[in-house]
Protein backbone atom coordinates (compact mmCIF):
# COMPACT_ATOMS: atom_id res chain seq x y z
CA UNK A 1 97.61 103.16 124.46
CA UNK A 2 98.04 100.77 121.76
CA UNK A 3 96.07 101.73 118.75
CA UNK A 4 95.39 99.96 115.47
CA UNK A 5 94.15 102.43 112.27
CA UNK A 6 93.02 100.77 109.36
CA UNK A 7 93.12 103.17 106.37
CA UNK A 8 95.99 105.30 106.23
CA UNK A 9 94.45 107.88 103.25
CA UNK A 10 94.17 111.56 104.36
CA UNK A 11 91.85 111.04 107.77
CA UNK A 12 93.09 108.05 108.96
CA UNK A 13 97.04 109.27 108.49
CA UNK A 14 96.22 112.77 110.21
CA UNK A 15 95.03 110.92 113.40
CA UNK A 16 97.65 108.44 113.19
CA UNK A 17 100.30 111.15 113.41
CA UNK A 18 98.01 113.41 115.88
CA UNK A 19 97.63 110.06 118.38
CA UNK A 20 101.35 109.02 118.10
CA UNK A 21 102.29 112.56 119.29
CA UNK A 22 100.06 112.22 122.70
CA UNK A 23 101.61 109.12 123.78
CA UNK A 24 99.98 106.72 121.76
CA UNK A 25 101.57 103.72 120.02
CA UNK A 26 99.75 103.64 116.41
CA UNK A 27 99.57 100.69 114.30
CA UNK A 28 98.42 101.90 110.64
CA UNK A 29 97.11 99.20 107.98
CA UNK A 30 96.22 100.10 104.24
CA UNK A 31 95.52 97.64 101.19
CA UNK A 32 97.89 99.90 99.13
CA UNK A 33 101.23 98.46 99.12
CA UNK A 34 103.28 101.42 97.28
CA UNK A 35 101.50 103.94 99.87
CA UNK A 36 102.98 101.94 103.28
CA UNK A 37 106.44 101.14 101.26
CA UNK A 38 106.59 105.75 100.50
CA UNK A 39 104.91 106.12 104.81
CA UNK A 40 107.53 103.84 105.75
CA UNK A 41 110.14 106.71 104.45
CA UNK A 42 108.47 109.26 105.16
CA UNK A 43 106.58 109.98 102.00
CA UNK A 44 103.31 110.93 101.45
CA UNK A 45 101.12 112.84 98.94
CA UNK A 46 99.01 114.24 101.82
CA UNK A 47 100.37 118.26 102.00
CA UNK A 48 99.79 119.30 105.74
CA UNK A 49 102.40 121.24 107.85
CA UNK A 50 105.37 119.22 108.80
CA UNK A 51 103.40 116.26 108.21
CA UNK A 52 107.03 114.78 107.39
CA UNK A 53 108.37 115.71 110.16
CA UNK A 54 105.97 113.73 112.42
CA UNK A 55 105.98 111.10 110.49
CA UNK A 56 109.97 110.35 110.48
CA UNK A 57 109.75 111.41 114.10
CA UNK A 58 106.31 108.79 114.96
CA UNK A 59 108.78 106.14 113.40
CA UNK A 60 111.68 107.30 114.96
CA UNK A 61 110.60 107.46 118.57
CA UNK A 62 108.99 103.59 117.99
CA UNK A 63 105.25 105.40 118.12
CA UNK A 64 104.21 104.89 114.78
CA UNK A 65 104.14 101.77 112.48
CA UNK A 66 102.88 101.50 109.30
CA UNK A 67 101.97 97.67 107.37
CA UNK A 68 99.85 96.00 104.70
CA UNK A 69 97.49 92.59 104.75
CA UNK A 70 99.97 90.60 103.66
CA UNK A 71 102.22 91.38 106.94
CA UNK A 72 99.92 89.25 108.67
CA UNK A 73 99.48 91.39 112.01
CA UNK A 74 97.33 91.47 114.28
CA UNK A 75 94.69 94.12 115.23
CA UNK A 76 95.18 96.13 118.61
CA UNK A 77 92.55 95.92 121.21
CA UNK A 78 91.10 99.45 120.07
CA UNK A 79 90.79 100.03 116.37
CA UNK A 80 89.75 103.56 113.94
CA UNK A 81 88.19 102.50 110.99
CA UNK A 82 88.92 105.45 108.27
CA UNK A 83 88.43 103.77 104.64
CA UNK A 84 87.12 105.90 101.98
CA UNK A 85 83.59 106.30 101.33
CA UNK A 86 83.16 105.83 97.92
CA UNK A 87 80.12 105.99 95.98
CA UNK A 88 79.57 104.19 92.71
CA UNK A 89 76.46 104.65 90.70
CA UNK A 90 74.40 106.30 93.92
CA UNK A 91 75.20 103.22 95.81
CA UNK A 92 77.05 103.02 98.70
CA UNK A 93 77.71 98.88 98.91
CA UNK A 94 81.16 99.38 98.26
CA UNK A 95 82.56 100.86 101.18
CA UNK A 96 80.14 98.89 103.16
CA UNK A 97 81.42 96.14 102.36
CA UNK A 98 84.99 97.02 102.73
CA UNK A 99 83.96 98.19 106.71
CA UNK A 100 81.99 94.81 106.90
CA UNK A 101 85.50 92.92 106.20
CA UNK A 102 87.38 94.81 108.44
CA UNK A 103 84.53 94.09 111.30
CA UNK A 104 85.02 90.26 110.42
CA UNK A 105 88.83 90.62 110.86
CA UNK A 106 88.20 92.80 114.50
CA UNK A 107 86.30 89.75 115.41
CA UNK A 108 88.89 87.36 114.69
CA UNK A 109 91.77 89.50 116.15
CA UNK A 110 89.14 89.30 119.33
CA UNK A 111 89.29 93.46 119.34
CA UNK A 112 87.79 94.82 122.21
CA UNK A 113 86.84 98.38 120.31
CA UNK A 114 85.92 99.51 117.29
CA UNK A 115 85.84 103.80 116.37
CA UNK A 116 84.25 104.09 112.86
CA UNK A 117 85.30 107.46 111.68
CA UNK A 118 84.28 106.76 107.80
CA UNK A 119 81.50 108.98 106.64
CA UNK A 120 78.65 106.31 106.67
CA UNK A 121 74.88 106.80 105.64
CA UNK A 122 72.43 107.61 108.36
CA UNK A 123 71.22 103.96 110.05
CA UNK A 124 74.80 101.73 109.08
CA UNK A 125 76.08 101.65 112.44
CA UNK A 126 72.61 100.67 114.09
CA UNK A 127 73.59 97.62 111.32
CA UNK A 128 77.28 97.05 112.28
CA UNK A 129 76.15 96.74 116.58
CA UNK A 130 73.02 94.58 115.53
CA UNK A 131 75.23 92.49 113.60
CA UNK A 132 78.77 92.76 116.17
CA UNK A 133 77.37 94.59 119.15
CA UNK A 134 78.01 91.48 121.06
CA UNK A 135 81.51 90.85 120.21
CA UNK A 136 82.99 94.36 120.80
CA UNK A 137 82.19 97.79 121.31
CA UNK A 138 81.54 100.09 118.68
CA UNK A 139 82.14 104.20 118.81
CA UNK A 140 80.85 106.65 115.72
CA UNK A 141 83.69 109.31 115.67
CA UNK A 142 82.80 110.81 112.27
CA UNK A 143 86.08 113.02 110.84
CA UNK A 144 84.94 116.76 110.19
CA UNK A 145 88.84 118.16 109.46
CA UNK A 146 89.66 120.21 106.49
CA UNK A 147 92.24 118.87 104.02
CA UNK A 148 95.42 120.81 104.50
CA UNK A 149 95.01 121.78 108.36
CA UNK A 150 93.53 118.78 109.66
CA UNK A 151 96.26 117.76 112.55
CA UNK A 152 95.71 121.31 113.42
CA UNK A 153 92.01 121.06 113.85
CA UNK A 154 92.21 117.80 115.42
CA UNK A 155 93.22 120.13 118.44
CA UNK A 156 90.40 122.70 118.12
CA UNK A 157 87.06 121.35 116.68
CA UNK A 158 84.71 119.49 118.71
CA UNK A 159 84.68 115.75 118.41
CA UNK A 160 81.09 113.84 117.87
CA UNK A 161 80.99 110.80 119.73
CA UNK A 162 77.97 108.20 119.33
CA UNK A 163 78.65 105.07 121.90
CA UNK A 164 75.88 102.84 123.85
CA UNK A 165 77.75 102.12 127.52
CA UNK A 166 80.04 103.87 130.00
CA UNK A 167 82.65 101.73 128.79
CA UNK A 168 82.52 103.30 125.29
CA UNK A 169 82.35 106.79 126.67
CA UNK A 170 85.66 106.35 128.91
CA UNK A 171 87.73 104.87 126.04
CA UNK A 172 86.56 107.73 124.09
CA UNK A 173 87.68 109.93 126.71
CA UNK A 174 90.81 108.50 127.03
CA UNK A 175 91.93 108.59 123.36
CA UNK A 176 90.97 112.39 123.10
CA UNK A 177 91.85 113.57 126.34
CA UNK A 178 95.47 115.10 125.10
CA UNK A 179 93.44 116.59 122.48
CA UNK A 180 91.56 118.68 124.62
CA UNK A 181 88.64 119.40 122.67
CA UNK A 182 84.90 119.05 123.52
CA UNK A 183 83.33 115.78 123.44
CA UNK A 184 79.92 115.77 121.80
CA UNK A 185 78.34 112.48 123.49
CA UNK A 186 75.05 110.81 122.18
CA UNK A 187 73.72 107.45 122.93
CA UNK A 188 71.73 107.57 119.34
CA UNK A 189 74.01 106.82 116.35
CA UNK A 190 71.85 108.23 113.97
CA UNK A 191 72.28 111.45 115.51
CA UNK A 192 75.70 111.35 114.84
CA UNK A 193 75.50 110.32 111.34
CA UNK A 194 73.15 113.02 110.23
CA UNK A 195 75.86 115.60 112.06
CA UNK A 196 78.41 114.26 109.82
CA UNK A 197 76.14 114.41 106.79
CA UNK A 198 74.83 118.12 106.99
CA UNK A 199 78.08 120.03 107.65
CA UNK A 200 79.30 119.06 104.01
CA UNK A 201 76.31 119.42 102.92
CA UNK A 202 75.32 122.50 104.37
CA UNK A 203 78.57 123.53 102.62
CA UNK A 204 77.69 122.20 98.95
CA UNK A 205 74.22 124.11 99.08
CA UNK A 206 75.67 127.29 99.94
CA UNK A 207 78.08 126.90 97.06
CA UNK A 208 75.22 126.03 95.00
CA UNK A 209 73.55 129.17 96.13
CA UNK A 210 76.31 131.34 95.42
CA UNK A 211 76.17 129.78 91.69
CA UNK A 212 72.47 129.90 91.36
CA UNK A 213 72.68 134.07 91.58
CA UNK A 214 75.73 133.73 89.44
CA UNK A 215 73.20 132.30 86.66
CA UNK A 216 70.79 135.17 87.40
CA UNK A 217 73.13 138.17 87.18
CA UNK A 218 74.51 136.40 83.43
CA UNK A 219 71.03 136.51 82.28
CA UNK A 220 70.40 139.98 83.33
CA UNK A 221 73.82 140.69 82.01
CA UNK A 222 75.03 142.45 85.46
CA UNK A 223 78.55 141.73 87.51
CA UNK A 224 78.15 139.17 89.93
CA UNK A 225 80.90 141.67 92.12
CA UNK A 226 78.79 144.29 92.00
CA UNK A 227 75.48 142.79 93.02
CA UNK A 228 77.25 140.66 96.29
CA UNK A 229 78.82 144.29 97.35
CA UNK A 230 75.80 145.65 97.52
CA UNK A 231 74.16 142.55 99.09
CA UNK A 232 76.61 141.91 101.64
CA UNK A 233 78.70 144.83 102.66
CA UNK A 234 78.40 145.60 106.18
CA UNK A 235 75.20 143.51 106.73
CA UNK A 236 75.87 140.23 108.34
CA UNK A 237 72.97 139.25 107.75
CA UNK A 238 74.53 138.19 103.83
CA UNK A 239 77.74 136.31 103.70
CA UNK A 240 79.67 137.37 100.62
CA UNK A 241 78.77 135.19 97.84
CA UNK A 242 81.49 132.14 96.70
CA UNK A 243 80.41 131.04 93.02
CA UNK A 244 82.64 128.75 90.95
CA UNK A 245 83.61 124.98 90.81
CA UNK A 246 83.10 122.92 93.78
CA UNK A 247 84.75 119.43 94.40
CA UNK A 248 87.22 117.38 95.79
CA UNK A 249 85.88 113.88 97.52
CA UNK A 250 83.54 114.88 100.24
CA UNK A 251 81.69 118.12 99.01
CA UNK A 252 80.80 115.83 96.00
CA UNK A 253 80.01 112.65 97.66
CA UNK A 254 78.22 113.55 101.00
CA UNK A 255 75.19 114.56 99.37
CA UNK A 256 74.74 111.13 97.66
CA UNK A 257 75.68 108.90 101.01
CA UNK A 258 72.98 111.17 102.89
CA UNK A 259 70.39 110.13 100.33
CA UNK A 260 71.73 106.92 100.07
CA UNK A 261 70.06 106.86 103.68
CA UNK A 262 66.05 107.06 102.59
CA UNK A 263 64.74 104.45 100.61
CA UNK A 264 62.67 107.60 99.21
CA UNK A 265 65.50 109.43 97.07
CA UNK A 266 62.96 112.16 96.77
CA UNK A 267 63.68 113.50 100.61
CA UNK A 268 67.02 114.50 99.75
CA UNK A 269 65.73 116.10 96.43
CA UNK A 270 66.19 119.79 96.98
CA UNK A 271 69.99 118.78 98.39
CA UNK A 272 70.97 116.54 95.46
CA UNK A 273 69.43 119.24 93.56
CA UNK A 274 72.13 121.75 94.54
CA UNK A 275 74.97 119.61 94.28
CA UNK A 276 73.71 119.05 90.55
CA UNK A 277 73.89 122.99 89.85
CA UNK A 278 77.43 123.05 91.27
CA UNK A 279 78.46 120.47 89.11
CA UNK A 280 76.82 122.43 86.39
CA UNK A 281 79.41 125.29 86.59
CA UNK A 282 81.95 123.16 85.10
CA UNK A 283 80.44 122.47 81.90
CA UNK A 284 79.60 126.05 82.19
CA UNK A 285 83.64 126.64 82.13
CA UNK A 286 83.83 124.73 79.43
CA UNK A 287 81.53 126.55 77.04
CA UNK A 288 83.25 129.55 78.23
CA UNK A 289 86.46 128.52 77.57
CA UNK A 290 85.32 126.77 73.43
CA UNK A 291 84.11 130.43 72.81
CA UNK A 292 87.17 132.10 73.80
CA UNK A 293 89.14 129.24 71.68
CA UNK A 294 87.04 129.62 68.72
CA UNK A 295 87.60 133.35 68.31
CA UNK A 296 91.27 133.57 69.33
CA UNK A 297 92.40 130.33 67.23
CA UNK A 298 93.46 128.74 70.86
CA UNK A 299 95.67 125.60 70.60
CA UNK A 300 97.85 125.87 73.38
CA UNK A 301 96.55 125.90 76.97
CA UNK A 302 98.33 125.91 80.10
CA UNK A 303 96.58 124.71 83.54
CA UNK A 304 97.19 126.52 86.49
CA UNK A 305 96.62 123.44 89.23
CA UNK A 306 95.22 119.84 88.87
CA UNK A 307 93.93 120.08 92.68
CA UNK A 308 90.28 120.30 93.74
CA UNK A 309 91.09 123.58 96.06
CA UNK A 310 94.59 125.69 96.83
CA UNK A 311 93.32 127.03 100.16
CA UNK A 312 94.67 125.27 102.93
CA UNK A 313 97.17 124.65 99.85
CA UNK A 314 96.68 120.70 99.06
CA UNK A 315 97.39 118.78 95.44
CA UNK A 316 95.01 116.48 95.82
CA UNK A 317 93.48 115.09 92.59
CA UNK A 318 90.79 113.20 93.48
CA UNK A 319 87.06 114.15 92.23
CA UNK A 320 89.36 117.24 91.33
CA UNK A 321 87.00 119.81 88.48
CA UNK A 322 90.75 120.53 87.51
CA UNK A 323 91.56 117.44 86.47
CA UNK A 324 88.05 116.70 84.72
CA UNK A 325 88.27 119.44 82.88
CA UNK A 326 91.61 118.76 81.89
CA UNK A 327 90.50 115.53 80.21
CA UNK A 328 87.72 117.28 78.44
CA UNK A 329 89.75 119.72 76.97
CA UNK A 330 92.70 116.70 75.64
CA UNK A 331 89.86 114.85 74.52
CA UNK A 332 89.02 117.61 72.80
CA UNK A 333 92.21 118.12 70.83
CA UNK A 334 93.96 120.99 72.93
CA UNK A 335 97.56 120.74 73.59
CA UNK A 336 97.81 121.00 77.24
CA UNK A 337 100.41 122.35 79.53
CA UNK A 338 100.16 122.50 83.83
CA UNK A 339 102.18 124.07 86.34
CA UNK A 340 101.27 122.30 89.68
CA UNK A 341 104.32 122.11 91.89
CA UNK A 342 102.26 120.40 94.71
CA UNK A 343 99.96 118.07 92.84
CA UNK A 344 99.75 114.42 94.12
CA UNK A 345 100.99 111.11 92.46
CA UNK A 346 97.71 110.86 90.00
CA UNK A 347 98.81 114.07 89.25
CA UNK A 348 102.01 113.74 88.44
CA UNK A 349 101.74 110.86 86.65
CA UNK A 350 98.60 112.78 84.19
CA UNK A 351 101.34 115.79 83.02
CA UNK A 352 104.05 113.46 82.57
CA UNK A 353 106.25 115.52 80.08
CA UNK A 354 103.75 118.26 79.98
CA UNK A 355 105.11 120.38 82.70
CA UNK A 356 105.34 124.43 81.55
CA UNK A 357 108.80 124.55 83.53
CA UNK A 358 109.87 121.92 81.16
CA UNK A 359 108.67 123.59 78.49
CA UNK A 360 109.07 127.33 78.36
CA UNK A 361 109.62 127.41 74.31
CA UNK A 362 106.13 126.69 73.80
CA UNK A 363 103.71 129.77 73.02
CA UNK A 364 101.09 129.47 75.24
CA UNK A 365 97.33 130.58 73.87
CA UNK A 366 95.36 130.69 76.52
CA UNK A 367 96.00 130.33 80.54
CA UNK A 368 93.15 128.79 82.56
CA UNK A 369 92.96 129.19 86.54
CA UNK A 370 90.82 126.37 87.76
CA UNK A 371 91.46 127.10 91.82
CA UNK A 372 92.04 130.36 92.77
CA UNK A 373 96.03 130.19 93.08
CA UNK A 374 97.11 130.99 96.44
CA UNK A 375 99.89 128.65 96.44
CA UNK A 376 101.61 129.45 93.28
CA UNK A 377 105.21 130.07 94.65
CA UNK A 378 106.36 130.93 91.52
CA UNK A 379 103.26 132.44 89.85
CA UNK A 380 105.21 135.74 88.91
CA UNK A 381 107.21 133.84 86.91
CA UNK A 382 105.03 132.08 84.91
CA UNK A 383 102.74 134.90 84.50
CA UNK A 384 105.66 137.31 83.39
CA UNK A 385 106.40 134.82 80.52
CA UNK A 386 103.32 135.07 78.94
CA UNK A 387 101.67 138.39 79.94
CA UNK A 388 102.71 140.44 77.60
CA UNK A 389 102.22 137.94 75.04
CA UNK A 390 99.79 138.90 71.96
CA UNK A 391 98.67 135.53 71.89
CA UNK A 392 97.66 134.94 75.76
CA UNK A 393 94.46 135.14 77.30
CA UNK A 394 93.10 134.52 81.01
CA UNK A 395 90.49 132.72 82.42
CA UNK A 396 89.75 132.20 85.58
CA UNK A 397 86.40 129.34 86.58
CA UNK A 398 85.99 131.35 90.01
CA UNK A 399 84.93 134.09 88.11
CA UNK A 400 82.73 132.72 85.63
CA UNK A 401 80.15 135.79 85.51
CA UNK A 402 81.92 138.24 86.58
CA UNK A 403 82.08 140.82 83.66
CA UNK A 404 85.26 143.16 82.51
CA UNK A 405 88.95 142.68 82.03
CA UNK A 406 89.51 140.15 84.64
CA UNK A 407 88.40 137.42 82.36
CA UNK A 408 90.38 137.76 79.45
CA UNK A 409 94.33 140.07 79.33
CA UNK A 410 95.64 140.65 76.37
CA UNK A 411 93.07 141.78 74.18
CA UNK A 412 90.65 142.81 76.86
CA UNK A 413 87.25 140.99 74.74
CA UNK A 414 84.75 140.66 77.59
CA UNK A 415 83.39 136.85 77.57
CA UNK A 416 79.70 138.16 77.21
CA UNK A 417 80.94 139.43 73.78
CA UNK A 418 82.03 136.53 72.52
């Protein structure tokens, strides 16, 4: 089948190369010209396994095809919509808009149907068949992959499908039939969207928990470790606590499009609530981290990862704590340092010169974790540099109220002495 994908970011580049391995001739379309020129060579920021690999080999084989607006081609009959979702201000209108275009231009390129797999607030696609019901069909396929395994899952997790006549629920079939997953069917759209909505969130609150008790045992001045042992061990009835920064651009937007939803913001209260206490333990990190510089004379710091999460290992900078952080502490005349051999482009360009491999003469003061680092390929070697080092300290964000030696080496100050 010939299939058009409009947005070729993280989702809509996953099912691009997932389709074009099961037979499927994929047309991808994207605004930014410098990402198609990098796709068209097999470059991408995205880290996933051998996502190169099926790239050069979709292009290769004639499956896959990558272009912009201005190379004036036409949509296929059956078209993914997978923009970005962005929200500005607690509005949504922005990525509305964007879909609205891209429904005017399936209209014009007479396309026959249309697979929204944007996260949208509850009630938008009731709006989009009101409005071009008539003219095409349209499907509510919400993405629900993890960055960094999502070709993988593509294969595994059950796919929600919203569509309002046999016609829609056979072309649905037919596009994920090589996938073979479980099709979640509903005739109610709004179903659909409030799935989508609640898994991240569901996610954020539990973080947001996890933090919350983190609070409690600082105030009581007890280890976080030891209370979730006791809580959790052998009783499945208590998942083991997971306190520390939470980001990246759907744990920290979903929230907002779900109460972008109600007209009421006070019925997603308690939710937006909890994504405000997660966003909390960063400026939480950075008290932490002006104590420990204010009694150990820090200048120097070096940043261990820019990305919003190391686990699936990504470098993705975008609504990354890491990177906010970062800026806080420049802005607040540090002299910063970052090893991040996976980061992304924004990335990349943000260190510049700055990189610690480039830069091994400099004494280092203090070394800040702000992901847990399980993709540091060469973290013995950076750590052996400065370890035994009279002037180094260690920090780690994931940890934030956890009490002992694991906060600080060198000196081994506990941070609820400072």
């Amino acid at each position: 089948m010939k299939i058009s994908i409009i947005g070729t970011g993280y989702v809509g580049l996953t099912l691009a190369l997932a389709l074009s391995r099961k037979d499927h001739m994929i047309n991808c379309f994207d605004i930014n010209n410098n990402l198609i020129r990098n796709l068209r060579k097999g470059i991408t920021d995205i880290k996933e396994p051998l996502i190169s690999q099926y790239i050069n080999e979709g292009i290769e084989k004639g499956k896959l095809f990558f272009y912009t607006n201005v190379d004036k081609v036409r949509y296929s009959k059956v078209v993914f919509i997978t923009v970005g979702s962005n929200i500005v201000n607690g509005s949504g209108d922005l990525y509305k808009e964007r879909i609205l275009d891209i429904f005017a231009k399936c209209v014009e390129d007479k396309v026959k149907f249309v697979i929204l797999r944007s996260t949208i607030s509850v009630g938008f696609a009731d709006i989009l068949n009101e409005t071009y019901g008539s003219e095409m069909d349209i499907i509510y396929a919400p993405e629900r992959t993890i960055e960094g395994n999502a070709i993988r899952e593509l294969f595994n997790i059950p796919q929600i499908i919203a569509c309002k006549n046999r016609n829609a629920k056979e072309i649905s079939k037919e596009i994920f039939r090589d996938f073979k997953v479980r099709l979640l069917f509903t005739e109610n759209y709004q179903e659909a969207e409030l799935a989508k909505l609640i898994c991240n969130t569901y996610r954020d609150y539990n973080f947001a928990f996890s933090n919350q008790i983190s609070m409690l045992c600082k105030s009581l001045s007890l280890d976080l470790s030891r209370v979730d042992k006791l809580a959790s061990q052998n009783y499945d009835r208590f998942p083991k606590l997971k306190p520390g920064p939470v980001s990246g651009p759907c744990l920290s937007k979903d929230v907002h499009i779900l109460s972008d939803s109600f007209e009421s913001k006070d019925q997603c209260e308690f939710l937006v609530h909890a994504r405000n206490m997660n966003n909390k333990v960063l400026k939480i990190a950075i008290d932490d981290i002006k104590k420990i510089s204010e009694k150990f004379k820090v200048k120097n710091i070096l940043i261990m990862g820019l990305g919003f999460k190391s686990n699936p290992p990504v470098g993705d900078t975008r609504d990354s704590h890491s990177l906010l952080l970062s800026e806080y502490l420049e802005n607040n005349g540090f002299c910063l340092y970052f090893y991040d051999p996976i980061v992304d482009s924004q990335g990349k360009e943000y260190i510049k010169d700055r990189n610690i491999e480039d830069n091994l003469d400099i004494e280092i003061d203090l070394i800040v974790f702000p992901i847990i680092p399980f993709w540091y390929g060469k973290e013995n070697f950076i750590m052996d540099k400065f370890i035994n080092s009279k002037r180094y300290w260690l920090y780690r964000p994931n940890e934030l109220y956890k009490k002992g030696e694991d906060f600080i080496f060198g000196e081994y100050e506990k941070l609820n002495h400072l």
